[in-house]
N, C-alpha and C. Protein backbone atom coordinates (compact mmCIF):
# COMPACT_ATOMS: atom_id res chain seq x y z
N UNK A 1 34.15 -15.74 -28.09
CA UNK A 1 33.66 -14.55 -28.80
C UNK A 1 32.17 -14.67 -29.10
N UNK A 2 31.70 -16.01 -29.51
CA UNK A 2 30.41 -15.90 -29.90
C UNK A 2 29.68 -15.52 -28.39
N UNK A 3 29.61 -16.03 -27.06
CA UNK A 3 29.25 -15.86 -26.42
C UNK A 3 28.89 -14.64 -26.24
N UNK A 4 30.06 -13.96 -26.03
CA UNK A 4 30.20 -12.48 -25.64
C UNK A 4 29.45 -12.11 -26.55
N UNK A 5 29.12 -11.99 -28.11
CA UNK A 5 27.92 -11.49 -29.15
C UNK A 5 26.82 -11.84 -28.74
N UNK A 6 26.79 -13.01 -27.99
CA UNK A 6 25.42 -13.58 -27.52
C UNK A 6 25.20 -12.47 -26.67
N UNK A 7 25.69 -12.31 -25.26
CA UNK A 7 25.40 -11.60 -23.77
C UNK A 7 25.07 -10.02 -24.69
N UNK A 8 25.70 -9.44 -25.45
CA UNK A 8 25.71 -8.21 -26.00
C UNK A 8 24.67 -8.31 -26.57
N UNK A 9 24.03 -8.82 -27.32
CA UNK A 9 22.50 -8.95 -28.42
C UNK A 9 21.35 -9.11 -27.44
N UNK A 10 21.92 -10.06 -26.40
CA UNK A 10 20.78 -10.31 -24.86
C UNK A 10 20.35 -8.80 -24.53
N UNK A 11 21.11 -7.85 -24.16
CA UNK A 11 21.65 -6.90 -23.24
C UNK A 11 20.41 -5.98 -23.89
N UNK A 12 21.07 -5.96 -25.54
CA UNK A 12 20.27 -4.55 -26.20
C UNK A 12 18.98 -5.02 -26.31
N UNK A 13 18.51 -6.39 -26.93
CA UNK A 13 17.18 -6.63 -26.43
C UNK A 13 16.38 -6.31 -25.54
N UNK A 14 17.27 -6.62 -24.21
CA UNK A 14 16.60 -6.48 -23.22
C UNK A 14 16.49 -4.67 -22.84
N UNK A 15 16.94 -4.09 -23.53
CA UNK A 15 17.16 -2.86 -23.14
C UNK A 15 16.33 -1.80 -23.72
N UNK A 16 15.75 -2.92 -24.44
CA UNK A 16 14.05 -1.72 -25.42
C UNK A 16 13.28 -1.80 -24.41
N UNK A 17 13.07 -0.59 -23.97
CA UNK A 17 12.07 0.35 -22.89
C UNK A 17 10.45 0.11 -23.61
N UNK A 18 9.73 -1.06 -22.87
CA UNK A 18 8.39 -1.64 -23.75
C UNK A 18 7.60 -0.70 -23.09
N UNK A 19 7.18 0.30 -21.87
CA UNK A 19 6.94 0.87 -21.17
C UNK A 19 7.21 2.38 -22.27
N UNK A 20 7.63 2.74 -22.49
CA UNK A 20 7.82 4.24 -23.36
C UNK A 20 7.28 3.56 -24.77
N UNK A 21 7.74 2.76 -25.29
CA UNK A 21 7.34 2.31 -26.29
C UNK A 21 5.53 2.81 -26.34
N UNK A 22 5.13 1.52 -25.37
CA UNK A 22 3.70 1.70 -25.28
C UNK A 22 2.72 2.65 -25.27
N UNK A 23 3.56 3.31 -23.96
CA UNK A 23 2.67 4.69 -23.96
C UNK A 23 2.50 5.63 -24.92
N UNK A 24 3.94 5.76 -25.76
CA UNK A 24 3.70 6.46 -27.19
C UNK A 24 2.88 5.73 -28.01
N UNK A 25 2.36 4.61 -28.39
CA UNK A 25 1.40 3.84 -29.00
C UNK A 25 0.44 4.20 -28.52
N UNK A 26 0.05 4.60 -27.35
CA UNK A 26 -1.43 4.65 -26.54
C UNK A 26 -1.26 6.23 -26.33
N UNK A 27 -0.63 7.15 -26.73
CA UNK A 27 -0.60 8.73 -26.75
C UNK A 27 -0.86 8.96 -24.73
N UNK A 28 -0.15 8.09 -24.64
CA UNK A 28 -0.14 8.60 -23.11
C UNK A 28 1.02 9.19 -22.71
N UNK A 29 1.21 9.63 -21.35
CA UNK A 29 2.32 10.60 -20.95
C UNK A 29 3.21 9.56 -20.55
N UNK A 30 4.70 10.34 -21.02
CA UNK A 30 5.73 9.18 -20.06
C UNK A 30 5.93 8.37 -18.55
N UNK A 31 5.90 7.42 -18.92
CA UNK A 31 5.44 6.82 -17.49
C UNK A 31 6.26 7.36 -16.44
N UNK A 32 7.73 7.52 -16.38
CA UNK A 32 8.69 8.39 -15.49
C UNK A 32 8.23 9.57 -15.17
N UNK A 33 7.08 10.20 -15.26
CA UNK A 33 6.75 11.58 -14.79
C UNK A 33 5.77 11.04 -13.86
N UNK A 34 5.00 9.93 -13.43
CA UNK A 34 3.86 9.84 -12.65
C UNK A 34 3.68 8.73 -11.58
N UNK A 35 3.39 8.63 -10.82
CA UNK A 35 3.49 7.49 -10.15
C UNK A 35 4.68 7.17 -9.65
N UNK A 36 5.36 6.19 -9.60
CA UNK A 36 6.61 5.71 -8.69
C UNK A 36 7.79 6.31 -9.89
N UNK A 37 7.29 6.18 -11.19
CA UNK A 37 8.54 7.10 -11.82
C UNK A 37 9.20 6.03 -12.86
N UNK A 38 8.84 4.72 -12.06
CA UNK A 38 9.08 3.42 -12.98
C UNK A 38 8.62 3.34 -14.61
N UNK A 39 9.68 2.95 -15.07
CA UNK A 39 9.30 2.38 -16.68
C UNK A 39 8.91 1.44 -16.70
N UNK A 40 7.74 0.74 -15.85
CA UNK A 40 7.30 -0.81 -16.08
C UNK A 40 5.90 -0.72 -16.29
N UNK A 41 5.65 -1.96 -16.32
CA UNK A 41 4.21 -2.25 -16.43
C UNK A 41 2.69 -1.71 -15.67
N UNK A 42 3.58 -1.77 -14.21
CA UNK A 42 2.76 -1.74 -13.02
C UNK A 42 2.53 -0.30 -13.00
N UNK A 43 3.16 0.64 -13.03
CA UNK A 43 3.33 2.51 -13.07
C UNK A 43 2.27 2.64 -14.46
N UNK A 44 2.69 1.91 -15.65
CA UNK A 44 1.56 2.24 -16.84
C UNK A 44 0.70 1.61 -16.80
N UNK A 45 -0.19 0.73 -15.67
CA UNK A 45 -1.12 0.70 -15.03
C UNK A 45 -1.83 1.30 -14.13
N UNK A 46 -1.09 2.62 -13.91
CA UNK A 46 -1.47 3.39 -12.81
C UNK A 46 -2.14 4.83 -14.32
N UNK A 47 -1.86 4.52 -15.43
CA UNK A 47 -1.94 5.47 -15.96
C UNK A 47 -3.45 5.65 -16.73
N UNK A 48 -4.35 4.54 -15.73
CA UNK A 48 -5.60 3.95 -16.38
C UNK A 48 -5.95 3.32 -17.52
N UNK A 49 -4.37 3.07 -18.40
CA UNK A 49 -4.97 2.16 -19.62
C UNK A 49 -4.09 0.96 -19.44
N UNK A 50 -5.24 -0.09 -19.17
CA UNK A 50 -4.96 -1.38 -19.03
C UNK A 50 -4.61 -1.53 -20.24
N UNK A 51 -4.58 -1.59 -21.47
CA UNK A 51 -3.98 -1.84 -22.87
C UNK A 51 -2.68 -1.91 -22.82
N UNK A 52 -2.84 -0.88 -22.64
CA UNK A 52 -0.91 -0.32 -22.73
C UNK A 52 -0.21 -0.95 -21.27
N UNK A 53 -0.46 -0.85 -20.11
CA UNK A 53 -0.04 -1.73 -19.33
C UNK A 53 0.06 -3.26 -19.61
N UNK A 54 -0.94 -3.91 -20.41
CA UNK A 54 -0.62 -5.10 -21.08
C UNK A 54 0.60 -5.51 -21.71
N UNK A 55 0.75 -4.76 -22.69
CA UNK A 55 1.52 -4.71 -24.11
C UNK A 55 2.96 -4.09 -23.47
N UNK A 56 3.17 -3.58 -22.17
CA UNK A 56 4.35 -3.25 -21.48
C UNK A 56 4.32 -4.37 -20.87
N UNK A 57 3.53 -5.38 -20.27
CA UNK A 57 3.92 -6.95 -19.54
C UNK A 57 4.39 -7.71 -20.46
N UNK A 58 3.81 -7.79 -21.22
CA UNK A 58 4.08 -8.69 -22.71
C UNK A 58 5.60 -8.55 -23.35
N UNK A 59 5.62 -7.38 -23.40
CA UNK A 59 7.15 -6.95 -24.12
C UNK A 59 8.08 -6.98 -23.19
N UNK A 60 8.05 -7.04 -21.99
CA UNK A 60 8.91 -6.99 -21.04
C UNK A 60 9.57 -8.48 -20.47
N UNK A 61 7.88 -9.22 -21.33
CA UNK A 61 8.10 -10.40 -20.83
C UNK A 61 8.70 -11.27 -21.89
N UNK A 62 8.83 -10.88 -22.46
CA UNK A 62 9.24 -11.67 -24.11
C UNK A 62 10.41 -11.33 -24.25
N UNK A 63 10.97 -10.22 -23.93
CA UNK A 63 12.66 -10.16 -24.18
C UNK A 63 13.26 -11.02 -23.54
N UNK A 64 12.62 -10.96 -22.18
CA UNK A 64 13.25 -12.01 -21.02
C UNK A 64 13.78 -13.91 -21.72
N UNK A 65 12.62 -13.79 -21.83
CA UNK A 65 11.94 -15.47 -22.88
C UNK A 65 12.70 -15.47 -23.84
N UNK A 66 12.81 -14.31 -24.88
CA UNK A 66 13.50 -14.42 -25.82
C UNK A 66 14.99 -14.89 -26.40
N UNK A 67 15.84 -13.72 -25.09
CA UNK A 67 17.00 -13.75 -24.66
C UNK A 67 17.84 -15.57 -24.59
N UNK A 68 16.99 -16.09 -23.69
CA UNK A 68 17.48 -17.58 -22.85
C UNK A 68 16.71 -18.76 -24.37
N UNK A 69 15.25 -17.86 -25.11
CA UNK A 69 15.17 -19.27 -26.51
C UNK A 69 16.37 -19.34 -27.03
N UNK A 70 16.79 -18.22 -27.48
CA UNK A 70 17.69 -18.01 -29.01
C UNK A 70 18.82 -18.59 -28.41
N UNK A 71 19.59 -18.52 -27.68
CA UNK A 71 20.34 -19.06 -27.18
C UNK A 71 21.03 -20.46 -27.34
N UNK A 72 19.22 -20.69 -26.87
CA UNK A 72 19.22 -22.46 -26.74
C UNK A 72 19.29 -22.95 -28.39
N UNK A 73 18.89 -21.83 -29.23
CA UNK A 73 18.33 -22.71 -30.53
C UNK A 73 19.53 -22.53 -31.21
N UNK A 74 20.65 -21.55 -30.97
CA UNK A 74 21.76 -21.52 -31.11
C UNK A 74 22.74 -22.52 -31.04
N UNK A 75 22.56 -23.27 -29.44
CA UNK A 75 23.21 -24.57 -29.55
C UNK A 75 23.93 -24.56 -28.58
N UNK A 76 23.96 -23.19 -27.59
CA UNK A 76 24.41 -22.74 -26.17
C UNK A 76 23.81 -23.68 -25.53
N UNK A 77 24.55 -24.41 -23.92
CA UNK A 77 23.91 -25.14 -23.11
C UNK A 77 22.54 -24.22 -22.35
N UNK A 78 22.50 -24.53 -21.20
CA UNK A 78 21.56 -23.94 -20.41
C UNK A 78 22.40 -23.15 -19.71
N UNK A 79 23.20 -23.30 -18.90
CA UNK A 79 24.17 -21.89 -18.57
C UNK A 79 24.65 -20.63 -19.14
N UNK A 80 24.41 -20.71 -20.08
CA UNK A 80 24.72 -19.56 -21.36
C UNK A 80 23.86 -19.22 -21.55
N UNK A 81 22.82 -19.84 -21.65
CA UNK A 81 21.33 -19.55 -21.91
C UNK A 81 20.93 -18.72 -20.75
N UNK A 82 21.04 -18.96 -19.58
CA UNK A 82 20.82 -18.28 -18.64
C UNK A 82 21.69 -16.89 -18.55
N UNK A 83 22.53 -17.02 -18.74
CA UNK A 83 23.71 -15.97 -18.93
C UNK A 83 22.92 -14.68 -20.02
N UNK A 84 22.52 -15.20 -21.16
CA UNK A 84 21.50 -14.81 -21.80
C UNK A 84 20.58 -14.07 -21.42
N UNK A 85 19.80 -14.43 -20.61
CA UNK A 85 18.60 -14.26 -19.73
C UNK A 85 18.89 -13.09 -19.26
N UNK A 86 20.20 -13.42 -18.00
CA UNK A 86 20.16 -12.52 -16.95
C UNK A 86 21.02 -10.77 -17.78
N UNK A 87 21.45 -11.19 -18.75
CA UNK A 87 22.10 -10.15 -19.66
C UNK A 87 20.81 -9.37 -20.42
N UNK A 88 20.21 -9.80 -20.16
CA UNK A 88 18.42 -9.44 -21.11
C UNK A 88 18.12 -8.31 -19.79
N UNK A 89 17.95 -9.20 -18.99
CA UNK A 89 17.34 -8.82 -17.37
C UNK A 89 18.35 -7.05 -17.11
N UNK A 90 19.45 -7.27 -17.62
CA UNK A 90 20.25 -6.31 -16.58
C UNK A 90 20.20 -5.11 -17.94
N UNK A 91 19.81 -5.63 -19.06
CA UNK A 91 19.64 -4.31 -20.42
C UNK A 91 18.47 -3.83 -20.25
N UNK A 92 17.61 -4.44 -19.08
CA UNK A 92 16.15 -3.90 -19.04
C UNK A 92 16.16 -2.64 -17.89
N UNK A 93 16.89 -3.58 -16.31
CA UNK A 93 17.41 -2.54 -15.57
C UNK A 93 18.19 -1.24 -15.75
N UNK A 94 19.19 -1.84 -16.69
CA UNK A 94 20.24 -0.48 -16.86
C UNK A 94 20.08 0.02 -18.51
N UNK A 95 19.23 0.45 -19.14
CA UNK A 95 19.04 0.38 -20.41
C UNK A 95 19.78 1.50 -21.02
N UNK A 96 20.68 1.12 -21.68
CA UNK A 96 21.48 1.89 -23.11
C UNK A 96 20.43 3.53 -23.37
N UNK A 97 18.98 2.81 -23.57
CA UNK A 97 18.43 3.94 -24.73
C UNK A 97 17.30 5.26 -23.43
N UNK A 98 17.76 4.55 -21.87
CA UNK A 98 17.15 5.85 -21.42
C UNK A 98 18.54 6.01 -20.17
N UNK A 99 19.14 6.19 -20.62
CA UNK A 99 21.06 6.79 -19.82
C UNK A 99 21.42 5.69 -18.63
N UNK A 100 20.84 3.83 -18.76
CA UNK A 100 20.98 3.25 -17.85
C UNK A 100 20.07 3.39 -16.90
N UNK A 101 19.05 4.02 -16.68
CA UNK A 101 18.09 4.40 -15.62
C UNK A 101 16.85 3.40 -16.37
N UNK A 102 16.59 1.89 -15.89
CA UNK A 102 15.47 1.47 -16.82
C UNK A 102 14.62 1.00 -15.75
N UNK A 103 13.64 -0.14 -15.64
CA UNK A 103 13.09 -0.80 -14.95
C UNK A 103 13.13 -1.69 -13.70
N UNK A 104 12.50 -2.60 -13.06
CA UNK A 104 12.51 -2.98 -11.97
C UNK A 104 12.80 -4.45 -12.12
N UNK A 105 12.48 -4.42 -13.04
CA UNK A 105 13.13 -6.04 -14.39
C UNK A 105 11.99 -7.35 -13.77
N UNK A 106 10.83 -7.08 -13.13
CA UNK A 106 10.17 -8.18 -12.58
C UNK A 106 9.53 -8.76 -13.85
N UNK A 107 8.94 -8.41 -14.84
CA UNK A 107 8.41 -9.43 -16.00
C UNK A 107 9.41 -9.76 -16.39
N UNK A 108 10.77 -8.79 -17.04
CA UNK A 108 11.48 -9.78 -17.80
C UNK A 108 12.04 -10.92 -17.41
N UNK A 109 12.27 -10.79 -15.61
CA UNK A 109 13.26 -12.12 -14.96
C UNK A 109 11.94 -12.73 -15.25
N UNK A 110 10.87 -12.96 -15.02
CA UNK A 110 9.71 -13.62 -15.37
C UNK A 110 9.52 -14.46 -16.73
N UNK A 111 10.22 -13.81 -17.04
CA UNK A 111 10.27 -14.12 -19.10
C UNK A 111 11.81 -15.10 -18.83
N UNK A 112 13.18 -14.61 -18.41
CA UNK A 112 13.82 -15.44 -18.05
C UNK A 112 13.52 -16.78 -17.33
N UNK A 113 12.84 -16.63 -16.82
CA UNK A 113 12.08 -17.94 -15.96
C UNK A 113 11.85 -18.50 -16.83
N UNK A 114 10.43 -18.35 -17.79
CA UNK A 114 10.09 -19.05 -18.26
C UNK A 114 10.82 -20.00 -19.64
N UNK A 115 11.90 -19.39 -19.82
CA UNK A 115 12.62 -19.38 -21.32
C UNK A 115 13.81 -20.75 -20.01
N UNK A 116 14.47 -20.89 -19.24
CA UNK A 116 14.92 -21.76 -18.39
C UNK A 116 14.24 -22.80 -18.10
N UNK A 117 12.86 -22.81 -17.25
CA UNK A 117 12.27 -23.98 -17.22
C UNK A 117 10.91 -23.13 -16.52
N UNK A 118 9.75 -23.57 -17.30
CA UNK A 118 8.69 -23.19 -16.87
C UNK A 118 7.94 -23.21 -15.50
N UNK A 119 8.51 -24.59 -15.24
CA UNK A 119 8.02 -24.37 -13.74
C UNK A 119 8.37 -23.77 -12.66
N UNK A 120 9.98 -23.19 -12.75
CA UNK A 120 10.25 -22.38 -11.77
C UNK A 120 9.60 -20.76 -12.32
N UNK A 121 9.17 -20.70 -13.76
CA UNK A 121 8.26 -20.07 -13.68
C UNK A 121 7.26 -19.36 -13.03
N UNK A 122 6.34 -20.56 -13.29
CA UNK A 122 5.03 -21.02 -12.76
C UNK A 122 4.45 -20.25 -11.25
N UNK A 123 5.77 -21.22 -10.51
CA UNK A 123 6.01 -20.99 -9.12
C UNK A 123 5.81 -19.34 -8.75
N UNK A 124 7.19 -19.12 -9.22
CA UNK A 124 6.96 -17.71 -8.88
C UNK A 124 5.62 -16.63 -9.32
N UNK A 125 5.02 -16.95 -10.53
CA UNK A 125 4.26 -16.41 -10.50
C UNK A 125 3.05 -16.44 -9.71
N UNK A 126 2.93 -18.25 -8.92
CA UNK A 126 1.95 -18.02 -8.08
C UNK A 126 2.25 -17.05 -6.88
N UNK A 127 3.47 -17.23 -6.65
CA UNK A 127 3.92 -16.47 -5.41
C UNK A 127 3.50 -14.84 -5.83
N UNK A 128 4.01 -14.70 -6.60
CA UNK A 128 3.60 -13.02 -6.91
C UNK A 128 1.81 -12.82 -6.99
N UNK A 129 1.29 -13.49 -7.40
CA UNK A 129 -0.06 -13.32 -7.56
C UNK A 129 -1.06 -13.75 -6.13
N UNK A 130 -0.41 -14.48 -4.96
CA UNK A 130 -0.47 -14.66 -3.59
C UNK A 130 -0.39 -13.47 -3.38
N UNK A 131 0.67 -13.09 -3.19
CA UNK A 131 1.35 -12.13 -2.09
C UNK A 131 0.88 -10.53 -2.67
N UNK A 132 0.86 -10.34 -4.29
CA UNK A 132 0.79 -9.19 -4.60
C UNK A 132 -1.04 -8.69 -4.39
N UNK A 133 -1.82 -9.84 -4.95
CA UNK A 133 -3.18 -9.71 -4.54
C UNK A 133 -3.80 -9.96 -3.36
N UNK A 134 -3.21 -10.69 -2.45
CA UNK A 134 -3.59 -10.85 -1.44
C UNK A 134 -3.22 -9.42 -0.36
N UNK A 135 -2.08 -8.65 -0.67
CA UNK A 135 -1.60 -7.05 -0.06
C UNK A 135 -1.96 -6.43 -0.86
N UNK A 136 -2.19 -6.40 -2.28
CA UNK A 136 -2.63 -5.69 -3.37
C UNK A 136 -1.20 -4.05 -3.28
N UNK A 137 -0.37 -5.21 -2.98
CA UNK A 137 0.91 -4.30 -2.82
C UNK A 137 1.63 -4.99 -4.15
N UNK A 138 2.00 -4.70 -5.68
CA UNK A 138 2.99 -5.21 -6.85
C UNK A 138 4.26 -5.58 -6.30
N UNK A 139 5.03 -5.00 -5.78
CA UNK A 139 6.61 -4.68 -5.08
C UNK A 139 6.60 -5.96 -4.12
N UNK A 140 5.39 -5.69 -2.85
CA UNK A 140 5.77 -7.16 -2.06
C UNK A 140 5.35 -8.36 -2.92
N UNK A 141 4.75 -8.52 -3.94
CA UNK A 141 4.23 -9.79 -4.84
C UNK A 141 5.87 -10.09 -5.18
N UNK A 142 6.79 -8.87 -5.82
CA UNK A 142 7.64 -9.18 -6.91
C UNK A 142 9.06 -9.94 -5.52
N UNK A 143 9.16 -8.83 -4.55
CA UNK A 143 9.70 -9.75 -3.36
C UNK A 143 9.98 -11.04 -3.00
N UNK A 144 8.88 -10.92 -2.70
CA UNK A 144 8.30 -12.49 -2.91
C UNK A 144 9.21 -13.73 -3.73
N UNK A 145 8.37 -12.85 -5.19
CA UNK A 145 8.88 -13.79 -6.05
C UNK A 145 10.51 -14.01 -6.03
N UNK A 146 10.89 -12.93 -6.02
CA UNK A 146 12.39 -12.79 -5.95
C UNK A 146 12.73 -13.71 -4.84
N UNK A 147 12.66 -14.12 -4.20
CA UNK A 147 12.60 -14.87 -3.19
C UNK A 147 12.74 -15.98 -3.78
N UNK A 148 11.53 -16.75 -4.00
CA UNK A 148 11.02 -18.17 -4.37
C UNK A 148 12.31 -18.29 -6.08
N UNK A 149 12.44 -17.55 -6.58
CA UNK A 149 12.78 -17.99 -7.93
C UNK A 149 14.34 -19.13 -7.75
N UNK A 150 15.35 -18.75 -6.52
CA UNK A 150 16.22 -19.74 -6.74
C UNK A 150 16.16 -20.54 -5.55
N UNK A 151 14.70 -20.54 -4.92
CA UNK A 151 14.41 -22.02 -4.06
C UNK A 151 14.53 -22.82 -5.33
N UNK A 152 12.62 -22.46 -6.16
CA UNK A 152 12.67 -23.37 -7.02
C UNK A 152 13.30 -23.52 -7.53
N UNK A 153 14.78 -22.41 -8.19
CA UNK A 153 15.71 -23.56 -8.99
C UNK A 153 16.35 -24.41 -8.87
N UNK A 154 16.55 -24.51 -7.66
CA UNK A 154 17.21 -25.61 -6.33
C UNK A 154 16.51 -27.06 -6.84
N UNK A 155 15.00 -26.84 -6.47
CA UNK A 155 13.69 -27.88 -6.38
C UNK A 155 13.90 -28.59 -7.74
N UNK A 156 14.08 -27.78 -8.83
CA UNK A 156 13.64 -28.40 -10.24
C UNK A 156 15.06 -28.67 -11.33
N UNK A 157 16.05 -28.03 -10.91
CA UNK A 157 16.63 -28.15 -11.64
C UNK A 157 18.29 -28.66 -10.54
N UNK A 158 17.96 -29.02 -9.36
CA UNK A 158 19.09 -29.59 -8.38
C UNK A 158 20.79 -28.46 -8.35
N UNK A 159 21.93 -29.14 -8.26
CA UNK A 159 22.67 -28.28 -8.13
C UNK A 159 23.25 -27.74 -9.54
N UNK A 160 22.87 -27.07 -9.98
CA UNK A 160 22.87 -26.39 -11.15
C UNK A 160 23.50 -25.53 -11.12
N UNK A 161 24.62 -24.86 -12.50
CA UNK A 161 24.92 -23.53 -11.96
C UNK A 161 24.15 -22.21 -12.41
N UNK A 162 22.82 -22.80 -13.10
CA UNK A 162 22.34 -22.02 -13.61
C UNK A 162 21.68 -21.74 -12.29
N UNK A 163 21.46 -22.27 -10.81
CA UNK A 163 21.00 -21.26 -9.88
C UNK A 163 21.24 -20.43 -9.42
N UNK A 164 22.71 -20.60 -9.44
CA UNK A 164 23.95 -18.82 -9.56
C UNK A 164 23.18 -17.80 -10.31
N UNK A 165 23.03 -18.20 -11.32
CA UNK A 165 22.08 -16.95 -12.08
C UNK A 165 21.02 -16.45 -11.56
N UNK A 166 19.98 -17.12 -11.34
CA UNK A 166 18.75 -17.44 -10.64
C UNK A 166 19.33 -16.06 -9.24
N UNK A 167 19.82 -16.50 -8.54
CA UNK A 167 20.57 -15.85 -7.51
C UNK A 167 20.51 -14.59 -7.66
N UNK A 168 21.78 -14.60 -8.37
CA UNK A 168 22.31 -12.89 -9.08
C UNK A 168 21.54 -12.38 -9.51
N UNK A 169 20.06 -12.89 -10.20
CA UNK A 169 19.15 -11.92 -10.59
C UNK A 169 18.12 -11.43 -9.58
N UNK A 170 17.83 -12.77 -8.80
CA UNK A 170 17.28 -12.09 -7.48
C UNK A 170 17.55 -11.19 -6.96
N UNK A 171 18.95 -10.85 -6.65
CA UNK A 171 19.65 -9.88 -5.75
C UNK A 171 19.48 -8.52 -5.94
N UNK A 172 19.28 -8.61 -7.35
CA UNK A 172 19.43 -7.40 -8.20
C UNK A 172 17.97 -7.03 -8.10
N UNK A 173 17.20 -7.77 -8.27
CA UNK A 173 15.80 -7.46 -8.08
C UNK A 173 15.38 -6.73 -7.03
N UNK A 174 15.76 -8.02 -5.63
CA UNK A 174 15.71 -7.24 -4.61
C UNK A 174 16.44 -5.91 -4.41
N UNK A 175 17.02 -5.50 -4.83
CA UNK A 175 18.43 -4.30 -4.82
C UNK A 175 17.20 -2.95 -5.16
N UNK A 176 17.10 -3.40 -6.88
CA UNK A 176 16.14 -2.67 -7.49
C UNK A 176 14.62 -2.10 -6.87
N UNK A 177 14.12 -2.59 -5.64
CA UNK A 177 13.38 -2.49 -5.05
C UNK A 177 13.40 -1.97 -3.61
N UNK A 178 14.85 -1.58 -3.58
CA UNK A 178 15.11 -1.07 -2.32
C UNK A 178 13.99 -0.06 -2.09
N UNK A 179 13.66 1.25 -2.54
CA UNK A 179 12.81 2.29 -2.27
C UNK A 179 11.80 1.68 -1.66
N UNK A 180 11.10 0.51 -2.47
CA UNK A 180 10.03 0.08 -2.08
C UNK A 180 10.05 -0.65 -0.97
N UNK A 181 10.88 -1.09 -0.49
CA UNK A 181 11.21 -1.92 0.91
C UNK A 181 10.95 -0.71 1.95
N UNK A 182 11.27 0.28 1.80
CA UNK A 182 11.61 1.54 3.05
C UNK A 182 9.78 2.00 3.07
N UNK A 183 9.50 2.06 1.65
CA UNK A 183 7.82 2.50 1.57
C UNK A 183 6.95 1.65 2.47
N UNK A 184 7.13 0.23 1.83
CA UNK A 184 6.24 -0.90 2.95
C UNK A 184 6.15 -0.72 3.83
N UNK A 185 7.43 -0.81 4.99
CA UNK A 185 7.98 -0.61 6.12
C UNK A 185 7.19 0.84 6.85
N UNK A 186 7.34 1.39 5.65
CA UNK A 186 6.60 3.25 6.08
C UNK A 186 4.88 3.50 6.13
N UNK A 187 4.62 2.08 5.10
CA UNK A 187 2.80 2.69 5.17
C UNK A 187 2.53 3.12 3.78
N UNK A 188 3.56 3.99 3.25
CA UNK A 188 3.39 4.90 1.81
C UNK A 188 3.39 3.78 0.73
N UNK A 189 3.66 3.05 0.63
CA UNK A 189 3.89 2.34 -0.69
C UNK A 189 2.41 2.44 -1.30
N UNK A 190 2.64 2.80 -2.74
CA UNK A 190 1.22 2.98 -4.12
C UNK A 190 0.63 1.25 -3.70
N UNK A 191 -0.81 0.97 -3.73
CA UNK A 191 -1.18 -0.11 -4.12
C UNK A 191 -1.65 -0.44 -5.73
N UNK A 192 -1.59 -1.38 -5.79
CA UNK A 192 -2.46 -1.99 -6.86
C UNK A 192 -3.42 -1.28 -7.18
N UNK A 193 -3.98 -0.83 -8.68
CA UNK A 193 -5.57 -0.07 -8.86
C UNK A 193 -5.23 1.51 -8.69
N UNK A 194 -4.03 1.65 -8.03
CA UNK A 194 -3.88 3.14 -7.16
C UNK A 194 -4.08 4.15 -8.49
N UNK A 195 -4.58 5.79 -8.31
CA UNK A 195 -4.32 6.32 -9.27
C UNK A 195 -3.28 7.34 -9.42
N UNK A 196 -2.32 7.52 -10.87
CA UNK A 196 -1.47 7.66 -10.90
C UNK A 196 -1.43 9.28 -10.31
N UNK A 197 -0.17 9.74 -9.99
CA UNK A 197 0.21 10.80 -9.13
C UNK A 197 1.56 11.66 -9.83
N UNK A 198 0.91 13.18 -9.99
CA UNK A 198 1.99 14.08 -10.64
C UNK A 198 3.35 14.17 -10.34
């Protein structure tokens, strides 16, 4: 039972929309009307205020983190903790407070990362910051990462079952990014810097 209170408290955490939040802090327009339509970071970067695109990385990234600390300080192993995580991750994707229609969940698994073990962190973020600046494409950076996140959990943390998690959140990532796979492929995909679109 406690568990299950745990995954449920993960879930709604993860399910505060830091992206609407923000933009109402910064009197900007809802990020779902412009650009790719996304409630994330990267779309309220398209909305020209780096502020508020901040403070949507930050919050997105801290539920993630948050989710997999409390957990631990609880007294949950690391599998629960992760369980945690990826229950954070999937309240961000499917969020309660905008009808299940939420984000692309790349900071918060990011925030999950880091709240598991920093260096599979790390990793991925170099990978995303390779791949996303070097195409100045966000989506192939987050790919990417999605990718690398349960090598390295392989690398750092051996046969674990917390790489099952690692896994399952990848999948979902990649899943979540389908549109953007067909865009790449097409030429159309928004870059980095791009400006936002009615």
């Amino acid at each position: 039972m406690s568990l299950l209170i745990l995954v449920l408290a993960a879930y709604l955490v993860g399910s505060i929309p830091f992206a609407i939040v923000s933009s109402k802090l910064f009197g900007l327009e809802d990020p779902r009307r412009y650009g790719s339509g996304n409630p994330g970071a990267t779309n309220v970067l398209r909305s020209g205020n780096k502020a508020a695109a901040a403070v949507t990385l930050l919050g997105d990234c801290l539920k993630g983190w948050l989710a997999v600390w409390a957990a631990t300080r609880l007294g949950f192993g690391p599998f629960e903790a992760a369980l945690a995580g990826i229950a954070a991750f999937l309240g961000h994707v499917f969020t309660i407070f905008l009808r299940f229609n939420g984000g692309k969940g790349v900071a918060t698994a990011l925030g999950v990362l880091a709240g598991i073990d920093w260096q599979i962190a790390l990793t991925c973020l170099v990978v995303w910051l390779l791949v996303a600046l070097g195409s100045r494409y966000s989506s192939a950076g987050a790919l990417a990462a999605a990718v690398a996140a349960p090598i390295a959990g392989a690398v750092f943390l051996g046969l674990s079952p917390v790489v099952a998690v690692l896994v399952a959140m990848s999948a979902i990532l990649i899943w979540r990014h389908s549109a953007n796979i067909k865009r790449l492929l097409a030429g159309t995909e928004g870059r980095i810097g791009g400006k936002k679109k009615a």
